[in-house]
C-alpha atoms as a PDB file:
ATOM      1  CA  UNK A   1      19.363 -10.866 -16.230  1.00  0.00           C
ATOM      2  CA  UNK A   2      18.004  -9.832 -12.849  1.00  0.00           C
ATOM      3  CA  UNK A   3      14.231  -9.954 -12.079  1.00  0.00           C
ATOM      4  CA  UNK A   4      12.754  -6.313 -11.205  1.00  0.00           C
ATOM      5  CA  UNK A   5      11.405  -5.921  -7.767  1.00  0.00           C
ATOM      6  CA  UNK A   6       7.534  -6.243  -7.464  1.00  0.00           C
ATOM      7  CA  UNK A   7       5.818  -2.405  -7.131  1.00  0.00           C
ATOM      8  CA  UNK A   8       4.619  -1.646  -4.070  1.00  0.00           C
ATOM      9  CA  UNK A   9       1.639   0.515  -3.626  1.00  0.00           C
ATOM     10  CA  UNK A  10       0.427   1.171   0.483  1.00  0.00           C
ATOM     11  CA  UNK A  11      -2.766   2.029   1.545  1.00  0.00           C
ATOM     12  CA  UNK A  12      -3.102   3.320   5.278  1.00  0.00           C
ATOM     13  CA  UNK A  13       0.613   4.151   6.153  1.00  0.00           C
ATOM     14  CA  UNK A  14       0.714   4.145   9.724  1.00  0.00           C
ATOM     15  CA  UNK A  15       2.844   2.217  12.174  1.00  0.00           C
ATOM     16  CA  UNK A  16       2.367  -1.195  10.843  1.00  0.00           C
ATOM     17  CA  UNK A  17       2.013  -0.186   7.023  1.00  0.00           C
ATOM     18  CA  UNK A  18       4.691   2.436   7.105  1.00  0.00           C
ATOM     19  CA  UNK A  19       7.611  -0.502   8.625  1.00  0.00           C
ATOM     20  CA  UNK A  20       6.339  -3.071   6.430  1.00  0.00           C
ATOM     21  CA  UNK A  21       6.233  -0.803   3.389  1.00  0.00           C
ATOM     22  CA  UNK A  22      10.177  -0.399   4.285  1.00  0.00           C
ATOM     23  CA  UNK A  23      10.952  -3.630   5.105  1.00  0.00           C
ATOM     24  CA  UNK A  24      10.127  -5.097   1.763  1.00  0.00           C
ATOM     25  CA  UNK A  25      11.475  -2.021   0.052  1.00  0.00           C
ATOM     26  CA  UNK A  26      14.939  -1.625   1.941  1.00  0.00           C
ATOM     27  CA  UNK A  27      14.821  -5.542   1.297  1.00  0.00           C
ATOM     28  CA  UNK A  28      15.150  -5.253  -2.364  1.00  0.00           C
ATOM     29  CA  UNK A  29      12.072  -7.205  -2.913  1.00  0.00           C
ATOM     30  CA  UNK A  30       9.600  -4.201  -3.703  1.00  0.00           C
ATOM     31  CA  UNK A  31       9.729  -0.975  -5.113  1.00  0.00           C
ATOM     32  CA  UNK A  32       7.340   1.310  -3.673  1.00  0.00           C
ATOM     33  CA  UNK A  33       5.286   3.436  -6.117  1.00  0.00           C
ATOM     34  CA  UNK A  34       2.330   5.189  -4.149  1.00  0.00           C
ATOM     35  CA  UNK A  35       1.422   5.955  -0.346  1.00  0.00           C
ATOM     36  CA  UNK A  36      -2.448   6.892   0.014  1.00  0.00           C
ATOM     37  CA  UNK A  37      -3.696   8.038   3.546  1.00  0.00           C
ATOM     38  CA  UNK A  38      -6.581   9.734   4.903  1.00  0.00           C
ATOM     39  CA  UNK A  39      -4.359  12.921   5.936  1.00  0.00           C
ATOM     40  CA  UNK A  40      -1.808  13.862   2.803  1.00  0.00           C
ATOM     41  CA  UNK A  41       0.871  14.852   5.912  1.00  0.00           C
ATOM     42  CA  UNK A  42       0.404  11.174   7.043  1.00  0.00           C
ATOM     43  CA  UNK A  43       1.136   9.971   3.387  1.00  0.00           C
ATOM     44  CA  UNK A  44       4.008  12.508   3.285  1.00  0.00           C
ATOM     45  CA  UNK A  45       5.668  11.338   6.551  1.00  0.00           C
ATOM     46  CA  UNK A  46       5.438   7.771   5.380  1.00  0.00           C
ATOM     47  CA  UNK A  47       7.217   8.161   2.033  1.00  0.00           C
ATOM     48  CA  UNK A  48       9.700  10.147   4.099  1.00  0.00           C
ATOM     49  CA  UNK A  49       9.932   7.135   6.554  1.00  0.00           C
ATOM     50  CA  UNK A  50      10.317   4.767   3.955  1.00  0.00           C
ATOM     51  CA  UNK A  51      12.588   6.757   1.486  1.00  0.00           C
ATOM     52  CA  UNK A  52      11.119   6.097  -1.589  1.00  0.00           C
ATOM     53  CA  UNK A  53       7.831   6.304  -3.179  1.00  0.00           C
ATOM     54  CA  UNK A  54       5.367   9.010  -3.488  1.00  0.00           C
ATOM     55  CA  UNK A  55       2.440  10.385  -1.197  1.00  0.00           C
ATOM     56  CA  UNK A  56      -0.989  10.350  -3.417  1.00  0.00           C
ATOM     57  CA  UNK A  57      -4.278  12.279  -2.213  1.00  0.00           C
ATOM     58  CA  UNK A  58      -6.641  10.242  -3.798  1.00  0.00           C
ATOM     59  CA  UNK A  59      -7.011   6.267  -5.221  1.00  0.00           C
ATOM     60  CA  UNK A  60      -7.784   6.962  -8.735  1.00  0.00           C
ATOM     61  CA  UNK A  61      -4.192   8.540  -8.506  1.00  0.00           C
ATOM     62  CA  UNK A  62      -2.356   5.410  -7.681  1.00  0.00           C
ATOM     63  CA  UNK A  63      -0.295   3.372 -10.673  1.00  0.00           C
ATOM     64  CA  UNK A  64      -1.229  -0.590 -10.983  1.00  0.00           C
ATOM     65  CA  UNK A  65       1.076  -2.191  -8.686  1.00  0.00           C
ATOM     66  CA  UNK A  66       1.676  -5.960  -8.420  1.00  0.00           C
ATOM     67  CA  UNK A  67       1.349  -5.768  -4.523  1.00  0.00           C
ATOM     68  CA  UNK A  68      -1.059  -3.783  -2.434  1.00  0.00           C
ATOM     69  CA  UNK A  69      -0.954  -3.762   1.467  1.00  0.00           C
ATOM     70  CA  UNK A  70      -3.750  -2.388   2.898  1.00  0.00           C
ATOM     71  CA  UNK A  71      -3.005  -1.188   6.653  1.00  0.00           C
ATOM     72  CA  UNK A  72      -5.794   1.295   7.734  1.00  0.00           C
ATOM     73  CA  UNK A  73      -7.292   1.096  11.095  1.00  0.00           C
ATOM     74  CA  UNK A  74      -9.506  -2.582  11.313  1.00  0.00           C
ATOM     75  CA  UNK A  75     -12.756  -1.058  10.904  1.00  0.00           C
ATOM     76  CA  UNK A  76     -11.861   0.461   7.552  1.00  0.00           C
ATOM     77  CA  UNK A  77     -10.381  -2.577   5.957  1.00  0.00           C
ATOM     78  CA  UNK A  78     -13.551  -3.992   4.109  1.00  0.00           C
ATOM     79  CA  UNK A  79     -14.325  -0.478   2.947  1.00  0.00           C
ATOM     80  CA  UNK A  80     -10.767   0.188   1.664  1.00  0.00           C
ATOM     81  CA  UNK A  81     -10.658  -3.116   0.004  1.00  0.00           C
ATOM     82  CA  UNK A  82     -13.787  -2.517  -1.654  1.00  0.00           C
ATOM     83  CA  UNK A  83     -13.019   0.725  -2.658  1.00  0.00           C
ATOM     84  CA  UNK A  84     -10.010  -0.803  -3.879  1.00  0.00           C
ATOM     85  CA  UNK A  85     -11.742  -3.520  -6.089  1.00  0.00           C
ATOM     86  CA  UNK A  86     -14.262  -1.171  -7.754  1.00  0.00           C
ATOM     87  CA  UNK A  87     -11.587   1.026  -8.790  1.00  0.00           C
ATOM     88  CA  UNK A  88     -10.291  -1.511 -11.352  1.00  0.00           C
ATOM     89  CA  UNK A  89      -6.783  -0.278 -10.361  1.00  0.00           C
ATOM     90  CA  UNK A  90      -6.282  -4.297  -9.447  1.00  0.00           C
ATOM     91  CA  UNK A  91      -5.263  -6.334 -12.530  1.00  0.00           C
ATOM     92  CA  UNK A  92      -5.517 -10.131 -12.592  1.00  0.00           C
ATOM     93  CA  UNK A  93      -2.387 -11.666 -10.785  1.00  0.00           C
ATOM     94  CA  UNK A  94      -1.858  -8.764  -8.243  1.00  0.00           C
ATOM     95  CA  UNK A  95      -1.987  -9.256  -4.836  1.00  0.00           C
ATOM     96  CA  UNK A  96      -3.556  -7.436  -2.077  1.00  0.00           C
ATOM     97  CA  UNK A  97      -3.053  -8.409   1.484  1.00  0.00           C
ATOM     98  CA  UNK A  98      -3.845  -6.829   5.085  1.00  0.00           C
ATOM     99  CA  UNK A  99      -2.448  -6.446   8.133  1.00  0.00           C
ATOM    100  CA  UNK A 100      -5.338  -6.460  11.047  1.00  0.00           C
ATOM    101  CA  UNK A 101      -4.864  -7.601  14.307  1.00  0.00           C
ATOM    102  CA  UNK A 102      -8.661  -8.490  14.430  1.00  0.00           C
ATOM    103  CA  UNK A 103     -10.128  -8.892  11.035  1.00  0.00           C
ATOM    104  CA  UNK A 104     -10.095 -12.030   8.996  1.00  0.00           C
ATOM    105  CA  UNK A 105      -8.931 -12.478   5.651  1.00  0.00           C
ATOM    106  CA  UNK A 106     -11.888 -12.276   4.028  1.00  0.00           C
END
């Protein structure tokens, strides 16, 4: 019996999110579900990037995934994270990780 990949969902697909998001999905170790960006044709261009998932307009659209990687510019991290939590799209045992090249981890 093989294990099924870990779902994938992206927030913030730009340069950094967008290669990640493939990376772990070309890898075999995700499966990415949903894209959410400020701009839909950002979203768009990102699932086309990737190859696989789908481009979502709005956060209460996105499936439960067990792996969200927030990438939006640093300054909207904390806001995206919180927007995030109080969605109650996170389920107990999901993980949620950033990239930010100036931002710590909490």
């Amino acid at each position: 019996m093989t294990a099924r990949p870990l779902t994938l969902n992206l927030i913030g697909p730009g340069r950094a999110g967008r290669t990640l998001a493939a990376l772990l999905a070309r890898g075999g170790g995700c499966a990415l579900q949903d894209v959410l960006s400020a701009e839909q044709a950002t979203a768009e261009a990102a699932v086309a990037f990737i190859g696989s998932g789908r481009a979502v307009r709005k956060l209460p659209e996105m499936r439960p995934a067990g792996l969200w990687l927030l990438t939006p510019p640093d300054a909207a991290i904390a806001p995206v994270a919180a927007a995030l939590a109080a969605s109650g799209r996170v389920r107990a045992g999901d993980i949620v990780f950033h990239c930010s090249g100036s931002q710590p981890s909490s």
